[in-house]
Protein backbone atom coordinates (compact mmCIF):
# COMPACT_ATOMS: atom_id res chain seq x y z
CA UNK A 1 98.63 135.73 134.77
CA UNK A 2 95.12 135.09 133.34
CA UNK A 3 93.90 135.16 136.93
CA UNK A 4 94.76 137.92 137.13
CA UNK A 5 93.34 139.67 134.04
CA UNK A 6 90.26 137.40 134.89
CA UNK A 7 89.46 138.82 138.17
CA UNK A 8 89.87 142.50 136.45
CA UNK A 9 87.54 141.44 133.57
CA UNK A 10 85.04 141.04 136.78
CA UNK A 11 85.55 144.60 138.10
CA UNK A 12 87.21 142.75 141.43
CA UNK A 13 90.23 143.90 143.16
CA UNK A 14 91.58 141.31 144.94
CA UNK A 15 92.98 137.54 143.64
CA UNK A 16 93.82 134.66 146.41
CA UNK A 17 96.19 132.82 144.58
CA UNK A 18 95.24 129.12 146.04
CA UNK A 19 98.42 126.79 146.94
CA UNK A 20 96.22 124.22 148.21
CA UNK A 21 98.84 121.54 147.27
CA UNK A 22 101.50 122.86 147.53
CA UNK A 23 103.56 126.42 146.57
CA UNK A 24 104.59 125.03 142.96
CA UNK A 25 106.21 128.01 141.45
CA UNK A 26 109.62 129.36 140.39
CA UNK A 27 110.64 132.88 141.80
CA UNK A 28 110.62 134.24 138.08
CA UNK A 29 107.18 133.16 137.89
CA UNK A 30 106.49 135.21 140.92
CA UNK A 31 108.10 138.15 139.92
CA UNK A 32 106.25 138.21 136.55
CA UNK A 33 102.72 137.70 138.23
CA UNK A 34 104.08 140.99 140.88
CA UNK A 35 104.53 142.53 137.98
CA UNK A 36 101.11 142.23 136.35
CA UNK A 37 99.29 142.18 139.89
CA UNK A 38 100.94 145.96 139.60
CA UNK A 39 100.14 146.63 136.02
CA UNK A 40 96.67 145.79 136.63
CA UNK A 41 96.66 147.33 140.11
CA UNK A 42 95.07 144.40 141.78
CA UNK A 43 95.69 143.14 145.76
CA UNK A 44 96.68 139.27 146.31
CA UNK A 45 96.25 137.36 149.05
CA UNK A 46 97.54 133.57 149.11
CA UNK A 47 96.39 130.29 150.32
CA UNK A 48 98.83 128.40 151.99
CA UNK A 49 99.32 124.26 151.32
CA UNK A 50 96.75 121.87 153.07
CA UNK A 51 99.46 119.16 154.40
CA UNK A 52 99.83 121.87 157.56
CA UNK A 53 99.42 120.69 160.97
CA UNK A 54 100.66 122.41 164.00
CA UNK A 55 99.22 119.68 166.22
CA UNK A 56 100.79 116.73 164.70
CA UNK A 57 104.30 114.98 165.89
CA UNK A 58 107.28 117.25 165.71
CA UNK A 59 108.45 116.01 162.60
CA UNK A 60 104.98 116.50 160.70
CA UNK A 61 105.21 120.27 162.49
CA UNK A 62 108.39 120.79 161.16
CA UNK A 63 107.37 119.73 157.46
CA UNK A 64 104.28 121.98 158.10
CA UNK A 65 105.80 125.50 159.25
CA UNK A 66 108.02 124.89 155.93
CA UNK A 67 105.13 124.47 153.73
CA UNK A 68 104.23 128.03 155.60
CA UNK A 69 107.39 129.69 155.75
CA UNK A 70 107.16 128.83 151.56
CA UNK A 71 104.00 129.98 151.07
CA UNK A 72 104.77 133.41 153.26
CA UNK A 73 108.21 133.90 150.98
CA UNK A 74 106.35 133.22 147.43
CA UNK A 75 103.14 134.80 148.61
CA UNK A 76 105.19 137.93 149.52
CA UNK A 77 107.63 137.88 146.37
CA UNK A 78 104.23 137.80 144.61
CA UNK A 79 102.83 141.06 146.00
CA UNK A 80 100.80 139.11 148.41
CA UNK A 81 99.41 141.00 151.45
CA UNK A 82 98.61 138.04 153.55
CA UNK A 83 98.27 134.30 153.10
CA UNK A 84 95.50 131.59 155.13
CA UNK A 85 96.08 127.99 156.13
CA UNK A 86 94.32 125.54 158.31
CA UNK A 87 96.10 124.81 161.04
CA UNK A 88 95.57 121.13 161.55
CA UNK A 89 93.16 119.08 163.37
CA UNK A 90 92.87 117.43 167.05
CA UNK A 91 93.77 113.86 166.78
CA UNK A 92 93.79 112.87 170.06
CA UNK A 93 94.32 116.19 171.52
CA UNK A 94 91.71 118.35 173.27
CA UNK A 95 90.41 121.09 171.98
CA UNK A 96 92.33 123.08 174.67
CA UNK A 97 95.69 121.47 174.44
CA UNK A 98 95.15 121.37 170.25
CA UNK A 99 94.60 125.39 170.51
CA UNK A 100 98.00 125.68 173.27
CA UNK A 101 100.42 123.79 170.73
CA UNK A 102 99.02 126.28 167.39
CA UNK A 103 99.28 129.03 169.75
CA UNK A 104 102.77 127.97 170.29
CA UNK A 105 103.37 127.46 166.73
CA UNK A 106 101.75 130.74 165.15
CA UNK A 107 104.54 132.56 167.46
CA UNK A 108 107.25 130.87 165.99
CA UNK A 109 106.16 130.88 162.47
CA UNK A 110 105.09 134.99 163.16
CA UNK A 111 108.53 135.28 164.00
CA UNK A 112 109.50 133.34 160.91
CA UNK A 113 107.49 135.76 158.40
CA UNK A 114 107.95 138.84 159.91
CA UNK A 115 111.33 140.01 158.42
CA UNK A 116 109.59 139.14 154.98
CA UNK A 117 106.39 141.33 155.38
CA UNK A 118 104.04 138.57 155.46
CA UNK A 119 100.97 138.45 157.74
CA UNK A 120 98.10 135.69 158.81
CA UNK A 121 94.59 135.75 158.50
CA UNK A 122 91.50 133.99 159.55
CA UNK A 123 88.81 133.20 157.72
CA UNK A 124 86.03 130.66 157.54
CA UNK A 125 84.91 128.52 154.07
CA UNK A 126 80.91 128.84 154.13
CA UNK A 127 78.82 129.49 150.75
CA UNK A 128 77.53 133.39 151.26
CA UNK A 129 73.92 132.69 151.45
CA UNK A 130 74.17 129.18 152.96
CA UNK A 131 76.27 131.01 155.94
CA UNK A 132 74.77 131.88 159.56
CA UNK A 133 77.54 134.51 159.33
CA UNK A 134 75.56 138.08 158.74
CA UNK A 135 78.24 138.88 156.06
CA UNK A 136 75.78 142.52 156.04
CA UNK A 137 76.26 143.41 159.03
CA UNK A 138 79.70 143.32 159.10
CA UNK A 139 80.33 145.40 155.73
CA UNK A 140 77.86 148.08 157.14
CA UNK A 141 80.61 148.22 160.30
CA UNK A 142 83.51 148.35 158.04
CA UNK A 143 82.23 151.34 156.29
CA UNK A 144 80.86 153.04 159.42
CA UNK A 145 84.57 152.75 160.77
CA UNK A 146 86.06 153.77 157.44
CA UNK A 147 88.05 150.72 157.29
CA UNK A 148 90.70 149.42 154.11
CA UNK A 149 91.23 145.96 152.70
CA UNK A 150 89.29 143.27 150.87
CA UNK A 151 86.89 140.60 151.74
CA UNK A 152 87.99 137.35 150.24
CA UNK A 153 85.00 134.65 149.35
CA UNK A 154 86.23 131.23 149.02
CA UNK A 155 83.07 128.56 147.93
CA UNK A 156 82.13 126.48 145.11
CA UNK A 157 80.59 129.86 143.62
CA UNK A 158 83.40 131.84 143.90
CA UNK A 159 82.70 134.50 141.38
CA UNK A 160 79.54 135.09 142.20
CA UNK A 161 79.91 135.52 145.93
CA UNK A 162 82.69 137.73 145.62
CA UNK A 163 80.78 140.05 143.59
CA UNK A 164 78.22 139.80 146.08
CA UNK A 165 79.22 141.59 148.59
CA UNK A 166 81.13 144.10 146.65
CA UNK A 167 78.12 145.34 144.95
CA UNK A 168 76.38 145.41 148.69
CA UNK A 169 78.75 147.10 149.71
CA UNK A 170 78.68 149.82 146.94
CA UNK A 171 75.35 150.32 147.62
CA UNK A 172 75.91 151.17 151.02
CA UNK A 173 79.27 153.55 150.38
């Protein structure tokens, strides 16, 4: 729960609630932090476990859309809107047939979450002013269109660049 009241002490909305090693949490314990994530009127988003990948044998797959499914269930019971993962890596796959088996494998596990409200979404792990990405550019579109949600900064300076671009895009509102 002090994540929580944390990220409010900030004056930031949103909390990703990182499960890089795995979803290590009791359902009371999720219930309590829905409960403050409501009292303090804050969105969550979730990082799923790193031991994921779609490409791997079937048996490593099959320990991998569990670690998803879990981290969909808890992330939702939690008040989560969405959770992330990385979906593996190549081995000896190309990068075409690697992409055809996760595109296999994100149907299945969307089929998986979607009784239970929880979605996927992509995002990429660059420091905000070490990125290429013109970060700018796209708030500027998102508040041309009008659009709702939360951009969610993962680097080493996580507090910082999440304020960043909410006080950018402030200015610009």
């Amino acid at each position: 729960m002090h994540g929580i009241r944390r990220v409010r002490e900030l004056g930031l909305e949103c909390l990703e609630m990182s499960w890089g090693n795995g979803v290590r949490m009791s359902g009371a314990t999720a219930d309590r932090i829905h409960e403050a994530r409501l009292e303090d009127g804050l969105e969550l988003a979730a990082h799923a476990p790193y031991y994921v990948n779609l490409c791997g044998a079937e048996d490593v797959v099959e320990r991998s859309m569990a670690r998803l499914i879990e981290a969909g269930v808890q992330g939702g019971r939690c008040g989560a809107a969405s959770f992330c993962f990385h979906p593996g890596w190549y081995g000896g796959q190309t990068p075409s047939a690697a992409r055809k088996r996760v595109a296999a494998r994100l149907r299945q596990l969307t089929r998986a979450l979607r009784d239970r409200g929880a979605s996927l979404d992509a995002r990429r792990h660059v420091p905000l002013l070490k990125s290429e990405f013109r970060w700018r550019d796209l708030l500027r579109a998102l508040h041309e269109v009008h659009a709702s949600g939360w951009v969610i900064c993962e680097t080493p300076a996580m507090e910082e660049d999440a304020l960043r671009p909410q006080r950018f895009y402030r200015r610009i509102a």
